[in-house]
Protein backbone atom coordinates (compact mmCIF):
# COMPACT_ATOMS: atom_id res chain seq x y z
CA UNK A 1 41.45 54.27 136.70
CA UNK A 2 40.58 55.60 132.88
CA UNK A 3 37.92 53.30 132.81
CA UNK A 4 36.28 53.38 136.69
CA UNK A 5 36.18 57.14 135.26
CA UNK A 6 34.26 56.53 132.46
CA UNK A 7 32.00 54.06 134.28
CA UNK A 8 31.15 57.15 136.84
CA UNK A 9 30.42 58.83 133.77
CA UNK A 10 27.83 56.64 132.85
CA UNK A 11 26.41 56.11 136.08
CA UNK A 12 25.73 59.71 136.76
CA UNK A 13 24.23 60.06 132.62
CA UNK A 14 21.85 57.01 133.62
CA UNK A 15 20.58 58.79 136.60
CA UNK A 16 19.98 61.71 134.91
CA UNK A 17 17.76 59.43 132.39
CA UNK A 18 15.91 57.85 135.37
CA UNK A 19 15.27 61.19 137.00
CA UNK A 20 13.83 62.87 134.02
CA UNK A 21 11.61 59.43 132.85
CA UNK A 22 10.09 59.60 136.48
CA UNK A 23 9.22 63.36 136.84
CA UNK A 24 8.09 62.85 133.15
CA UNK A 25 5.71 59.95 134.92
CA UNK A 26 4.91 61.21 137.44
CA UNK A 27 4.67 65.10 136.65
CA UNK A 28 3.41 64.55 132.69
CA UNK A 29 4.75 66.16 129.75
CA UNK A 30 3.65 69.59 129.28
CA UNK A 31 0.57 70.78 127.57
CA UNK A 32 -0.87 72.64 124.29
CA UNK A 33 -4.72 73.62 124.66
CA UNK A 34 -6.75 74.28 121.77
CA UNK A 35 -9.99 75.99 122.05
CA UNK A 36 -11.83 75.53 118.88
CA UNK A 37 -14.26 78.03 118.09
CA UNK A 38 -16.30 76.93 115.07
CA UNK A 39 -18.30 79.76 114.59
CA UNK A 40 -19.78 81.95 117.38
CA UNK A 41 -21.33 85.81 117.31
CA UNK A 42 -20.65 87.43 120.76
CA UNK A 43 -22.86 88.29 123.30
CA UNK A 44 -23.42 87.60 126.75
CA UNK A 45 -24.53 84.64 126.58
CA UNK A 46 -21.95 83.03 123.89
CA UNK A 47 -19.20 84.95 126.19
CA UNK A 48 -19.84 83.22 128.93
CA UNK A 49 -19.49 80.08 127.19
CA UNK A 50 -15.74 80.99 126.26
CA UNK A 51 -15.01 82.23 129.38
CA UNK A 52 -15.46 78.68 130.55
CA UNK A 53 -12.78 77.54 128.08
CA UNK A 54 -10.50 80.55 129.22
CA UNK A 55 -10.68 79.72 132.77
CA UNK A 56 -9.94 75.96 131.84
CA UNK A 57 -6.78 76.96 130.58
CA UNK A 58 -5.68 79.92 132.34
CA UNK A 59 -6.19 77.88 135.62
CA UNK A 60 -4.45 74.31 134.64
CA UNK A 61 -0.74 75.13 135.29
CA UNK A 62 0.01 71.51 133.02
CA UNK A 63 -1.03 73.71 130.04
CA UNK A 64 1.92 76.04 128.86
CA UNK A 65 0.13 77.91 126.25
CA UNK A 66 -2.71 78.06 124.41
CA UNK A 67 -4.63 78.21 120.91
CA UNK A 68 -7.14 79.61 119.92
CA UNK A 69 -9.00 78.75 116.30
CA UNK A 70 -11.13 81.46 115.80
CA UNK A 71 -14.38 82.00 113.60
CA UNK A 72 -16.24 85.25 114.60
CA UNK A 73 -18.13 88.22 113.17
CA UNK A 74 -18.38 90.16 116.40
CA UNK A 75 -21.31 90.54 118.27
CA UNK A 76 -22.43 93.15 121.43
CA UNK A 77 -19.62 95.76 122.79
CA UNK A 78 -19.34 94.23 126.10
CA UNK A 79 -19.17 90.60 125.08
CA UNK A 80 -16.25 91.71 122.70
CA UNK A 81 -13.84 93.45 125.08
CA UNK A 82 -15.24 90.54 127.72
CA UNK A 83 -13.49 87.98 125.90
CA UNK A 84 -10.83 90.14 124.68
CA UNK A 85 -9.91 91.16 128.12
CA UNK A 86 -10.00 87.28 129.36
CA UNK A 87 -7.35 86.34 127.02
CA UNK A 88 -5.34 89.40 127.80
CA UNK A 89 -5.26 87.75 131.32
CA UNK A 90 -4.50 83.85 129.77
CA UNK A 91 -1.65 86.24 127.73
CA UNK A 92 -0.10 87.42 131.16
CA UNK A 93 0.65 83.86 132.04
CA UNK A 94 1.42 81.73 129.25
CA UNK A 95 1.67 82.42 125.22
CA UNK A 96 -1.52 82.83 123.58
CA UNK A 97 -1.76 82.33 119.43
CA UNK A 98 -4.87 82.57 117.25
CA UNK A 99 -5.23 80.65 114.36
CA UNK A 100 -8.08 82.77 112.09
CA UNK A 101 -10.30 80.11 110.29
CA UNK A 102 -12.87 82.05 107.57
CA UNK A 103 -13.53 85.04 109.86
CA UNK A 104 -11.85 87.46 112.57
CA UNK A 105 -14.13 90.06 112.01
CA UNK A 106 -15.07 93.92 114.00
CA UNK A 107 -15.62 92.32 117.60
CA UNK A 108 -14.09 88.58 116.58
CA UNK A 109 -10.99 91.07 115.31
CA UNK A 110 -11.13 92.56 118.85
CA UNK A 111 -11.11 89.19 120.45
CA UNK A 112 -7.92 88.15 118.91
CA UNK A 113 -5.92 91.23 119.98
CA UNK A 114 -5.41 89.29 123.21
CA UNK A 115 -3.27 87.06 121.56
CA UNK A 116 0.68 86.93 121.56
CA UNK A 117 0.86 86.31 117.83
CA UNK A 118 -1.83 85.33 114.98
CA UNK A 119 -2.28 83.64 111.69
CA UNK A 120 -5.04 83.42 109.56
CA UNK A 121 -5.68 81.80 106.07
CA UNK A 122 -4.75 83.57 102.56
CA UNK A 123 -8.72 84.19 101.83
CA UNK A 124 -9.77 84.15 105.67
CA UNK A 125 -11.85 87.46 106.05
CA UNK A 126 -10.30 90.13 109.13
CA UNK A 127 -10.52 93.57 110.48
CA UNK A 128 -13.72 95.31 110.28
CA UNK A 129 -12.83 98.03 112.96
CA UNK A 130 -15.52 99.95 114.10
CA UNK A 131 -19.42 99.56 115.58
CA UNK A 132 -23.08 99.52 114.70
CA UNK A 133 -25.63 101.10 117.05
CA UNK A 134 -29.23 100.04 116.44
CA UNK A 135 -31.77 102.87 117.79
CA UNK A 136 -34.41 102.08 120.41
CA UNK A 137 -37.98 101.94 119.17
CA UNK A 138 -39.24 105.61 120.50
CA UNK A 139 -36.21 106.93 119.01
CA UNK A 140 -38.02 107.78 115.92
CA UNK A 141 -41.61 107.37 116.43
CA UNK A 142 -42.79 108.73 120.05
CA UNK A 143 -46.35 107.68 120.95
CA UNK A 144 -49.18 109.01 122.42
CA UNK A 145 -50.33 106.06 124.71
CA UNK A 146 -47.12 106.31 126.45
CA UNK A 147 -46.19 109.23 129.15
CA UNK A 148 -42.62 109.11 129.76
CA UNK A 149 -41.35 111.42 133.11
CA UNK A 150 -38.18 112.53 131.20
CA UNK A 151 -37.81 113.53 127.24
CA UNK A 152 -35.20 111.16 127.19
CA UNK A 153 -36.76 108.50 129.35
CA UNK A 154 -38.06 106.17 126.55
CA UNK A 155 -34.43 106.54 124.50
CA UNK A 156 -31.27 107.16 126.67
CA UNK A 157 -30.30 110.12 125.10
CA UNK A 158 -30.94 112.41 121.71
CA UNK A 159 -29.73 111.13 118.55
CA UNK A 160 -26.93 113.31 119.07
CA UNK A 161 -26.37 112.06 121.90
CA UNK A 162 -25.90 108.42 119.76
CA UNK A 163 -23.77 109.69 117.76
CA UNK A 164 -21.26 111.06 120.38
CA UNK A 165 -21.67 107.14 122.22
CA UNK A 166 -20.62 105.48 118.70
CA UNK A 167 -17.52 108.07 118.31
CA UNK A 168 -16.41 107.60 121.28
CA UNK A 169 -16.63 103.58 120.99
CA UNK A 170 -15.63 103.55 117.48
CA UNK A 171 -12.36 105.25 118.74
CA UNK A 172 -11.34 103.24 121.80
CA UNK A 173 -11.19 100.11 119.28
CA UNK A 174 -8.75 101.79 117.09
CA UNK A 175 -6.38 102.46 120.35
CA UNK A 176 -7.12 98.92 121.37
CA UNK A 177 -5.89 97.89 117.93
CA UNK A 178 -2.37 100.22 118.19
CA UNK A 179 -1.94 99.62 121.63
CA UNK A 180 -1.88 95.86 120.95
CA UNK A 181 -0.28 95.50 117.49
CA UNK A 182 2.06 98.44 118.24
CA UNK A 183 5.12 98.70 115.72
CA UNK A 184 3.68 95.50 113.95
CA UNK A 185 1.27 97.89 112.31
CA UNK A 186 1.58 99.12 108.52
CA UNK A 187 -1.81 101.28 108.63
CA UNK A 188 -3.21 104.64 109.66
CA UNK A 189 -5.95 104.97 112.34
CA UNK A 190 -7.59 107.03 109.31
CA UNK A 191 -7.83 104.10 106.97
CA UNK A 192 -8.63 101.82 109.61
CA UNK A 193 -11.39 103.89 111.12
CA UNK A 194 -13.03 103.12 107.74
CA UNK A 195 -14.24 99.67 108.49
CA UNK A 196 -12.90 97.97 105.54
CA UNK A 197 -12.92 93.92 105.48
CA UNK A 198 -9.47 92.85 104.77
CA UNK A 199 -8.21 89.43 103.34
CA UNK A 200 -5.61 87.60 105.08
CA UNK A 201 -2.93 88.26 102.97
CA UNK A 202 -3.57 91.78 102.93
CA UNK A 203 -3.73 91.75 106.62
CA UNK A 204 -0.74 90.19 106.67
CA UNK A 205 0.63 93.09 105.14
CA UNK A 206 -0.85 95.67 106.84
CA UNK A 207 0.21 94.16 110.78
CA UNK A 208 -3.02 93.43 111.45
CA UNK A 209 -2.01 90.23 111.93
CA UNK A 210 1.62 88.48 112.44
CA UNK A 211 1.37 86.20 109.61
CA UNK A 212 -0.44 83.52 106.89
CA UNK A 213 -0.26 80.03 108.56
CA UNK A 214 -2.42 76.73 109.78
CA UNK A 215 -3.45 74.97 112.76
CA UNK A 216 -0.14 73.68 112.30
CA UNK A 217 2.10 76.57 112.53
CA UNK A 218 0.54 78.11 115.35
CA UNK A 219 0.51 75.34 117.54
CA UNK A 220 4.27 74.54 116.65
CA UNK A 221 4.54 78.36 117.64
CA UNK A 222 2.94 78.51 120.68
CA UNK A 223 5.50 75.43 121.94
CA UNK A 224 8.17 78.32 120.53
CA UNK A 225 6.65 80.81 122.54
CA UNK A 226 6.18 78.80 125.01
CA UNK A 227 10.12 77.69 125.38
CA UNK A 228 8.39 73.51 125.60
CA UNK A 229 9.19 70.51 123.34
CA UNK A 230 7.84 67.08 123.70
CA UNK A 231 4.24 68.28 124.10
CA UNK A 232 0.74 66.92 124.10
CA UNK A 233 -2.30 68.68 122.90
CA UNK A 234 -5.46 69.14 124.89
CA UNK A 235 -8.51 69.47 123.30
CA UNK A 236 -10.46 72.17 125.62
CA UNK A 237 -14.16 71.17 123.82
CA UNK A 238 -13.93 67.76 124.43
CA UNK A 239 -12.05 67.93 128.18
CA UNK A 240 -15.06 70.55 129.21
CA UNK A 241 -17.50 68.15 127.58
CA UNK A 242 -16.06 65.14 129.46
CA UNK A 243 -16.44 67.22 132.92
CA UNK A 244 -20.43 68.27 131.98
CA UNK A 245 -20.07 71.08 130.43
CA UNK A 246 -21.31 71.19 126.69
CA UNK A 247 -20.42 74.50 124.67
CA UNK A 248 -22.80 76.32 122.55
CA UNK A 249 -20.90 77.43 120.16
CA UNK A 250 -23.19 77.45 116.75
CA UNK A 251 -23.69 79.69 114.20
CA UNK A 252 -27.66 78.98 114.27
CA UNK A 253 -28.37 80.81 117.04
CA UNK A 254 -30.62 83.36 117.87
CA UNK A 255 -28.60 86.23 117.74
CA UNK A 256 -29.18 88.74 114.77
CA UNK A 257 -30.11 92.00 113.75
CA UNK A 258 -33.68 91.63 114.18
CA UNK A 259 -33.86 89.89 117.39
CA UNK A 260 -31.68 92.45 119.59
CA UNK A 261 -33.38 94.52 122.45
CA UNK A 262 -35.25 97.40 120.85
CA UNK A 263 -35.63 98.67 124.30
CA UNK A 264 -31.99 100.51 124.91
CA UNK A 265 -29.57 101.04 121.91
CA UNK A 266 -27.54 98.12 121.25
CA UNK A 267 -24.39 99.05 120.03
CA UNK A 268 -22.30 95.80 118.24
CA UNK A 269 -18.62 95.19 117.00
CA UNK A 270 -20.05 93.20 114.44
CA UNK A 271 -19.53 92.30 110.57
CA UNK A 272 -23.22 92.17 109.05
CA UNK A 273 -22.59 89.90 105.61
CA UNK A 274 -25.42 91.59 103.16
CA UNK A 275 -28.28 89.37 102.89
């Protein structure tokens, strides 16, 4: 009896085995993404590019959470909270961790406030809060040979009116930052309303990020976060690539402080490294 007991016991462990070996076949394990963002300054053009890596992931159901290594200065207003507001929505459905490679910076710093949790690198350059507004052309030098219908008509708005724009910008990214880092935070809006660079260990310190760590660590976090084990990775680059779709991501593009639209100001989250 003691041993048709113990062979019922073994029957029922095999099939257990089986069962999980086939829906591992026929299901697949479950999945890691990494989005690798070499370097990239935002605007509406490079935002659209990582929206097509957002979507990738936010839409396969296979992938149970994400990460994201990071390399930004910033770039335009709207192409920061674009992104930032894209991974907010990956965040919603599956763990989301940032890995910070040699910058996180103003708009890039925005970006990665989507993020359940983030590491950077000891030296790895973050923070940056604030904006840069570059005037219009007629802002300053009104011509003759050109008869607007409105005093403002050429510029937007006064320089005052500017000024009021980049307050009012400037302080919606600080309650970005303490509505997403919360508790985690070790700084005053004050000090971070100055704009100051911080390294990653100083960060660190300061909550403006979670903690010093590689590739590594935050993938083996995100499969933490994630509740998964017996994972593969996905690169997001190459599977986009495969399917047609090659991403510009290159930090020899076009976009700079000269080249913006002098028409309109252009207001930027953006780290400018001196020249």
């Amino acid at each position: 009896m003691k041993r048709w007991f113990l062979s019922y016991i073994f029957l029922g462990i095999l099939s257990i085995a089986i069962g999980v070996g086939i829906f591992v076949t026929l299901v697949g394990r479950p999945q890691i993404a990494v989005i690798n963002v070499a370097y990239v300054e935002l605007d509406g053009f490079t935002a659209d590019e990582i929206n097509k890596t957002l979507q990738f992931v936010r839409d396969d159901n296979s992938i149970k959470a994400v990460v994201i290594k990071l390399n930004s200065p910033g770039g335009t207003v709207s192409a920061s909270a674009n992104v930032f507001l894209n991974t907010v929505k990956i965040r919603d459905k599956k763990p989301v961790v940032v890995q910070v490679g040699d910058i996180a910076a103003s708009g890039g710093y925005m970006w990665l406030l989507g993020a359940n949790y983030v590491y950077a690198y000891p030296a790895s350059m973050v923070g940056n809060v604030g904006a840069i507004m570059n005037l219009p052309a007629g802002a300053s030098s009104p011509s003759e040979n050109v008869v607007p219908t409105g005093p403002f008509k050429l510029t937007g708005g006064s320089y005052r009116t500017y000024i009021g724009w980049l307050e009012s910008i400037k302080d919606e990214f600080i309650q970005t930052v303490f509505s997403q880092r919360g508790d985690r935070l070790k700084i005053t809006p004050e000090e971070l309303a100055g704009g100051k660079i911080y390294f990653g260990s100083d960060a660190a310190r300061l909550g403006l990020i979670d903690a010093l760590g590689t590739e590594v660590d935050a993938i083996n976090k995100a499969a933490q976060l994630a509740g998964i084990r017996n994972y593969t990775l996905v690169d997001v680059n190459a599977a986009l690539k495969e399917q047609g779709t090659n991403l510009s991501f290159s930090k020899f593009g076009n976009y700079s402080s000269n080249s913006v639209k002098e028409q309109f100001p252009y207001i930027h989250y953006m780290f400018w490294e001196p020249k």
